[in-house]
Structure formats: C-alpha cells, structure tokens
C-alpha atoms as a PDB file:
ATOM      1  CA  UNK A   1       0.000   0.000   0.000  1.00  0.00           C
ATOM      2  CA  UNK A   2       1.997   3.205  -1.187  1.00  0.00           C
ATOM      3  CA  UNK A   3       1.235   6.706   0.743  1.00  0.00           C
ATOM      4  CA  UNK A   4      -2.067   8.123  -1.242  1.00  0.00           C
ATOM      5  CA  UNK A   5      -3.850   5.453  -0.796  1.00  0.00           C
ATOM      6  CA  UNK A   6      -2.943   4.533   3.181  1.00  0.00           C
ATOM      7  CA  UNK A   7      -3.934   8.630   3.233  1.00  0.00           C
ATOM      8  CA  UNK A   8      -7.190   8.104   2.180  1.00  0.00           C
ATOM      9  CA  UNK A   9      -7.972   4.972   3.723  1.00  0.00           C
ATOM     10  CA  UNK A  10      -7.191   6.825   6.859  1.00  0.00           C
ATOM     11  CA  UNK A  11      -9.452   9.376   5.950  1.00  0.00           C
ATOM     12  CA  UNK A  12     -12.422   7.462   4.981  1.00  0.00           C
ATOM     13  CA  UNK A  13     -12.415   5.760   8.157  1.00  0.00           C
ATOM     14  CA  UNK A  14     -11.915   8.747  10.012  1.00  0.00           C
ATOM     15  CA  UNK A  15     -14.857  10.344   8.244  1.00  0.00           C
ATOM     16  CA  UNK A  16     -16.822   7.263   8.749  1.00  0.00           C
ATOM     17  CA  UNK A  17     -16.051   7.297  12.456  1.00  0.00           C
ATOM     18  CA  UNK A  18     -17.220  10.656  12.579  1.00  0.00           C
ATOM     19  CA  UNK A  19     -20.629  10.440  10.689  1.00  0.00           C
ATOM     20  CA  UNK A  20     -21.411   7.539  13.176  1.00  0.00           C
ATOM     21  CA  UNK A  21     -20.964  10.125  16.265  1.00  0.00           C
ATOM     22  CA  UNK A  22     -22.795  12.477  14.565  1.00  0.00           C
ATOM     23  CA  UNK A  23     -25.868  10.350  13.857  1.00  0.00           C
ATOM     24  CA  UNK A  24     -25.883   9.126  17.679  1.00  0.00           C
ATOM     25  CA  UNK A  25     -24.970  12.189  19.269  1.00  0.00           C
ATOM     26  CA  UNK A  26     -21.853  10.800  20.787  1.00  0.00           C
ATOM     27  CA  UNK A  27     -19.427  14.024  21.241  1.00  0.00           C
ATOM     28  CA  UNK A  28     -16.482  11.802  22.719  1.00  0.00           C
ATOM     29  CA  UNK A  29     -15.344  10.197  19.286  1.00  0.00           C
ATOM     30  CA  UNK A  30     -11.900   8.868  20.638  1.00  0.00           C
ATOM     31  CA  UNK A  31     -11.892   5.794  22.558  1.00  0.00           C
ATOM     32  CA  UNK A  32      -9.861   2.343  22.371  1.00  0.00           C
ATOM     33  CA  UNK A  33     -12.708   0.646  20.623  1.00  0.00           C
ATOM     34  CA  UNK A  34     -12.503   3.627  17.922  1.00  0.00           C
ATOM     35  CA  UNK A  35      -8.597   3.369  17.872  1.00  0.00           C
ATOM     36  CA  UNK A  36      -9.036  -0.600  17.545  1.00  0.00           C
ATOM     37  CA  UNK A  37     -11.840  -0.432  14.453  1.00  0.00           C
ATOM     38  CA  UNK A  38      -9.219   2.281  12.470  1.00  0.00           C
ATOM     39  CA  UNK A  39      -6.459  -0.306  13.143  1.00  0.00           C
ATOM     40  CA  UNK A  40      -8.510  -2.876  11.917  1.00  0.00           C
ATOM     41  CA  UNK A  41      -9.917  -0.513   8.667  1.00  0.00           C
ATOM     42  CA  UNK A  42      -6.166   0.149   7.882  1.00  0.00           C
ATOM     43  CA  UNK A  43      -5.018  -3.474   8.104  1.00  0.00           C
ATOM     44  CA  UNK A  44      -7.301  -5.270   6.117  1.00  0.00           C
ATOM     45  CA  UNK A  45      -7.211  -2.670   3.209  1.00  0.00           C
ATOM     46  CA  UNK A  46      -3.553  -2.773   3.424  1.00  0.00           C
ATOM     47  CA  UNK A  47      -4.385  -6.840   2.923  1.00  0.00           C
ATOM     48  CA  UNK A  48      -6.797  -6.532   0.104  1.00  0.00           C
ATOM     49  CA  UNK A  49      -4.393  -3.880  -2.274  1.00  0.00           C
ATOM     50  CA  UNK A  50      -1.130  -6.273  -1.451  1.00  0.00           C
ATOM     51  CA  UNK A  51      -2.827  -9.821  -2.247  1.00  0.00           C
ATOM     52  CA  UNK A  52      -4.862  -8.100  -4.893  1.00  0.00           C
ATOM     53  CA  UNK A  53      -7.993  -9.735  -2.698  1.00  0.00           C
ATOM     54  CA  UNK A  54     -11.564  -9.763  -4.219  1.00  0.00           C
ATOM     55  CA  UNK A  55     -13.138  -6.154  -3.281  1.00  0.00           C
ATOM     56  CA  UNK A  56     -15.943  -8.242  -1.898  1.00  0.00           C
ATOM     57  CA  UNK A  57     -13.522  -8.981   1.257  1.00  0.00           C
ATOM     58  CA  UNK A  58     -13.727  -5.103   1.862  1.00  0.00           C
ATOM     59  CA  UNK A  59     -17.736  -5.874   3.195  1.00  0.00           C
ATOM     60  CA  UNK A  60     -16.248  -7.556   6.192  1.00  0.00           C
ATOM     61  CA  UNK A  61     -15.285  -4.016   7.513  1.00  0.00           C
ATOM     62  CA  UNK A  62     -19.129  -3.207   7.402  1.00  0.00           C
ATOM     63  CA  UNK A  63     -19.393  -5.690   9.674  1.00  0.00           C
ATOM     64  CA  UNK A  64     -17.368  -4.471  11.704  1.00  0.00           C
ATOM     65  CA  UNK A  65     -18.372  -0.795  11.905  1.00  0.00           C
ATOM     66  CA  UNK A  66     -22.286  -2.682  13.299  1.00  0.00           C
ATOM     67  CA  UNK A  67     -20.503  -4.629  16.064  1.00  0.00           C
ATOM     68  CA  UNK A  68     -18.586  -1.301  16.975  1.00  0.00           C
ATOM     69  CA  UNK A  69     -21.921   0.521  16.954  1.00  0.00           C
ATOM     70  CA  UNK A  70     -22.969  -2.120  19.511  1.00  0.00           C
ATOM     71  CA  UNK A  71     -20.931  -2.038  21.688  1.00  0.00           C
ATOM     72  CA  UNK A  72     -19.680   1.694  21.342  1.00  0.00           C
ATOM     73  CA  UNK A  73     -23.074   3.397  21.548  1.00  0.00           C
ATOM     74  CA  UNK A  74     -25.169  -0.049  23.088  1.00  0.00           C
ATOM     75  CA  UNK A  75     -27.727  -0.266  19.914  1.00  0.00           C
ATOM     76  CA  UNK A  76     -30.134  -3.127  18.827  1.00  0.00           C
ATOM     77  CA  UNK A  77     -28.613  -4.763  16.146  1.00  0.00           C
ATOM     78  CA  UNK A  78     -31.119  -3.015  13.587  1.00  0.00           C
ATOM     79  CA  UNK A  79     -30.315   0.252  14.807  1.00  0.00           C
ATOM     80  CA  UNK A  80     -26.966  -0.786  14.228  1.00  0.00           C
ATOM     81  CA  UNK A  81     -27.293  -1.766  11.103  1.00  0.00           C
ATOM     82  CA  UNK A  82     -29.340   0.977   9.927  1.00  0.00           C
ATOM     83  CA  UNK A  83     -26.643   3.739  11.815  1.00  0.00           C
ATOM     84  CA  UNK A  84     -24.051   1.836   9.908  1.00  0.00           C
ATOM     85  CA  UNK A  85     -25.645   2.061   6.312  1.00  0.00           C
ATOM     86  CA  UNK A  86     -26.392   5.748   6.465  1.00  0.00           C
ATOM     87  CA  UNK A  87     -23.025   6.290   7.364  1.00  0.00           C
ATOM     88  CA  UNK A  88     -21.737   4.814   4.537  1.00  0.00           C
ATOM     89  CA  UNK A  89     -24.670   5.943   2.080  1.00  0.00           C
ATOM     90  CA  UNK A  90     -23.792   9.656   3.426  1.00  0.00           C
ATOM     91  CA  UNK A  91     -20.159   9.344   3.172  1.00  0.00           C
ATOM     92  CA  UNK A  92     -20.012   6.781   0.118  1.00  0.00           C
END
C-alpha cells in the first residue's frame, strides 16, 4: 500500500467514524474501541491492495463498523445496522 492510498484509507475511516458520532450524538469520538476499528480498517485494506484480494472482502469491515456501533453506543442490532448504512450511504 503506497502513501495516497494509506492517506485516504485513513481518511475514509476517520470520516466514517465521525458520521457515526454524529448520527448518535456521541461528542467523545476517541476511545480504544474507535482506535481498535481504524487499526482494523487500515489493516485489512492494506491486505486486500497487497494480495490483490476480491473487493468483496472489503464488506467484512461493514461488519465491523455494526458490532462497533454495539458495543460503542449499546444499539439493537437493527439500529446498528441501519446507523451503519447511512453512514456509509452519506459518506459513500
């Protein structure tokens, strides 16, 4: 993964992050779970450009943006789910 691209995968997830506070009216953003799900973001991108993975591995991150929603903000798994895909609707 060269620079630009680790850039903007940073960003993205940052600005995913984000939207999710925003939508649940969570004001403190930065917590070990947050710092955990952007080390996670970063790593399996990083995975999927250096094996040249199938894109449809990237959806595994989507899952794990709902589990963070339930256990960062404590949502039903719908609410989760639905948090999750306006997120990435709005920022997508």
């Amino acid at each position: 993964m060269d620079i630009m691209s680790g850039t903007i995968f940073l960003l993205e997830s940052f600005s995913i992050i984000l939207c999710l506070h925003i939508i649940f009216k969570e004001k403190n953003w930065f917590h070990i779970i947050t710092l955990l799900l952007i080390i996670v973001y970063m790593v399996l991108f990083g995975l999927i450009n250096i094996y040249n993975l199938n894109k449809a591995y990237s959806l595994i991150i989507y899952m794990c943006f709902i589990v963070y929603c339930r256990i960062k903000f404590k949502l039903s798994f719908f609410k989760a789910v639905a948090g999750t895909v306006l997120c990435v609707s709005i920022i997508l």
